[in-house]
C-alpha atoms as a PDB file:
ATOM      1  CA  UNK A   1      73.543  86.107 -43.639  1.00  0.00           C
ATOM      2  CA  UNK A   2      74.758  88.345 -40.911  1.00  0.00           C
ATOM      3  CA  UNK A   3      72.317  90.177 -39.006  1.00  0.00           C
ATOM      4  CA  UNK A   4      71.136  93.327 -38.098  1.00  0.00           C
ATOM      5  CA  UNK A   5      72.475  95.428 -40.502  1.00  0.00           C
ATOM      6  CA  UNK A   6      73.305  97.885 -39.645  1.00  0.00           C
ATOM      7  CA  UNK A   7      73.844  96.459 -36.228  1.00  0.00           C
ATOM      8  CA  UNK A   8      74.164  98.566 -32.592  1.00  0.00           C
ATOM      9  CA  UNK A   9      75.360  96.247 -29.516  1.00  0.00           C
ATOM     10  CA  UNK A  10      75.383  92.811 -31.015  1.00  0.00           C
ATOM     11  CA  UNK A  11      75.971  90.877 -34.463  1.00  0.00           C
ATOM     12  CA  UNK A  12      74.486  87.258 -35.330  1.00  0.00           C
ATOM     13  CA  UNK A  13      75.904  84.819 -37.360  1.00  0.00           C
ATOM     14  CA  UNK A  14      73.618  82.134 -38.392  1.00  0.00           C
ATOM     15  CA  UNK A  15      75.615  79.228 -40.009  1.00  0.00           C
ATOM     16  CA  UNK A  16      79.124  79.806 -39.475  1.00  0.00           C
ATOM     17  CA  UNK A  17      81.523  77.281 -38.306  1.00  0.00           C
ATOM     18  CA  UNK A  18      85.210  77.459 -37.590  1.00  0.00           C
ATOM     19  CA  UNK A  19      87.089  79.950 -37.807  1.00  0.00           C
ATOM     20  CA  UNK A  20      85.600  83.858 -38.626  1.00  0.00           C
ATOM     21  CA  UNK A  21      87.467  86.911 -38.524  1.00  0.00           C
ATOM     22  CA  UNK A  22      86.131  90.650 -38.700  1.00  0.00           C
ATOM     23  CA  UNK A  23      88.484  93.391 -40.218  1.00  0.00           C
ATOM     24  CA  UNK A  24      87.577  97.318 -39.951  1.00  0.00           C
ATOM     25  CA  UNK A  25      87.185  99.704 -43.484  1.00  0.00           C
ATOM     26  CA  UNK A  26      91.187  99.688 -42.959  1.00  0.00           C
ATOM     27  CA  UNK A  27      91.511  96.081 -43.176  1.00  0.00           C
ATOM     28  CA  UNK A  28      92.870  95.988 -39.640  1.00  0.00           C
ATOM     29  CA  UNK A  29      91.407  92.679 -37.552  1.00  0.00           C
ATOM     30  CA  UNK A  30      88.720  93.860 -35.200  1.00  0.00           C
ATOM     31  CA  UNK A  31      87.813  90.244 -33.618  1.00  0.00           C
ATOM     32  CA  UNK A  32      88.599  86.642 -34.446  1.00  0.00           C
ATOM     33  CA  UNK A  33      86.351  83.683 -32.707  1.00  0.00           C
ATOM     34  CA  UNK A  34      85.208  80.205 -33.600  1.00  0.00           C
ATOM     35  CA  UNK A  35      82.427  79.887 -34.472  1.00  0.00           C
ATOM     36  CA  UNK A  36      80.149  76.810 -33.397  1.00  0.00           C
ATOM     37  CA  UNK A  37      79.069  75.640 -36.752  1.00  0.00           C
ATOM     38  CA  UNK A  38      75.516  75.035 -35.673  1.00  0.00           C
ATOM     39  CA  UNK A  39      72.235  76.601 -37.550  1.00  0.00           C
ATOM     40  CA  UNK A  40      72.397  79.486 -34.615  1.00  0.00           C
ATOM     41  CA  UNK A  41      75.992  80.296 -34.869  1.00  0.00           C
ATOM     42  CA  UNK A  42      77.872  82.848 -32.735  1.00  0.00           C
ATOM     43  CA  UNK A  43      76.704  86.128 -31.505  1.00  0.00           C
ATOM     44  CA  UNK A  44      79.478  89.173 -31.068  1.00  0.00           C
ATOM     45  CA  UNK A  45      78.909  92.087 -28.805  1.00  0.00           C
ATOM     46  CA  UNK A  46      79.868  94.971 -30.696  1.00  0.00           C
ATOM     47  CA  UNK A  47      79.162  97.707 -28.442  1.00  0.00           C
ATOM     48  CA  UNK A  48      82.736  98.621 -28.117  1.00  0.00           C
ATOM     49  CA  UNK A  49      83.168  98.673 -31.601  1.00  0.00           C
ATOM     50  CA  UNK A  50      83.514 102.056 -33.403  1.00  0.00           C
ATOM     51  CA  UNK A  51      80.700 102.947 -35.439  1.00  0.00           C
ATOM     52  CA  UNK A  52      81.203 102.078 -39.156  1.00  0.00           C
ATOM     53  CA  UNK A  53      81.982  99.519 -41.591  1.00  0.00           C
ATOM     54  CA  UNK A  54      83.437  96.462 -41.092  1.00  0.00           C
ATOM     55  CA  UNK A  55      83.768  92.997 -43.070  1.00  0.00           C
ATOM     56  CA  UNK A  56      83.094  89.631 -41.011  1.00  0.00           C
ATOM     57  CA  UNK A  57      84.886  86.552 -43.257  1.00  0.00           C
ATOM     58  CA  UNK A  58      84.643  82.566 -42.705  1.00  0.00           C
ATOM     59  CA  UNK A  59      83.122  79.239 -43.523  1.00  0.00           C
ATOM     60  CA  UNK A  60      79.103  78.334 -43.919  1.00  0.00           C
ATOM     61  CA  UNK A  61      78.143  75.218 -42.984  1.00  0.00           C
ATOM     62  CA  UNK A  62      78.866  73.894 -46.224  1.00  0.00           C
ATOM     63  CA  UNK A  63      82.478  74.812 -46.011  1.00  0.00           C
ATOM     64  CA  UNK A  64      82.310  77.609 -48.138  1.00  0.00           C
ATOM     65  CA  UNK A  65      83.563  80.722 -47.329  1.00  0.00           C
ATOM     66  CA  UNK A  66      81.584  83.744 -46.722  1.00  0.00           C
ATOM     67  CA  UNK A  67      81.964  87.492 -46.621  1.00  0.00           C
ATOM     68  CA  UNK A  68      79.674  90.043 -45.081  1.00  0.00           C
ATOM     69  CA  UNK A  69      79.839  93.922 -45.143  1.00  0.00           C
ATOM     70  CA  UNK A  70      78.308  94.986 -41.949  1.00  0.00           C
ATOM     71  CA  UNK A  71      77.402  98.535 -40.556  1.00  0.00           C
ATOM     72  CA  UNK A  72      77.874  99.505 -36.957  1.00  0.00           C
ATOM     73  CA  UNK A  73      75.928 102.257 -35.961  1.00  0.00           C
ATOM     74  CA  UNK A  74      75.723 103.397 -32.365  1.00  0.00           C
END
């Protein structure tokens, strides 16, 4: 779970490890970062982002891979 959504100046993600990418409603990469693979996960500062929708992509802690449609709203 990603959260908040919709989200303002920063995005949590609980339980990702490795590898995460986020991609924009055009499908264009936004941000890519490696993720710790702990319980707490990473945090991204989004306040630069444009507002609207974007899709963050990677691994849970299980290995399985994960997709999340987020909201930026500013």
């Amino acid at each position: 779970m990603v959260y908040p959504n919709p989200a303002a100046d920063r995005l949590h993600l609980p339980g990702y490890r490795g590898a995460v990418a986020v991609y924009d409603h055009r499908g264009q990469p936004v941000q890519r970062l490696l993720a710790p693979g702990t319980e707490a996960g990473a945090i991204l500062d989004t306040s630069a982002w444009p507002a609207g929708l974007y899709v963050v992509t990677g691994r849970n802690l299980l290995g399985e891979w994960q997709r999340h449609n987020v909201q930026i709203q500013h």
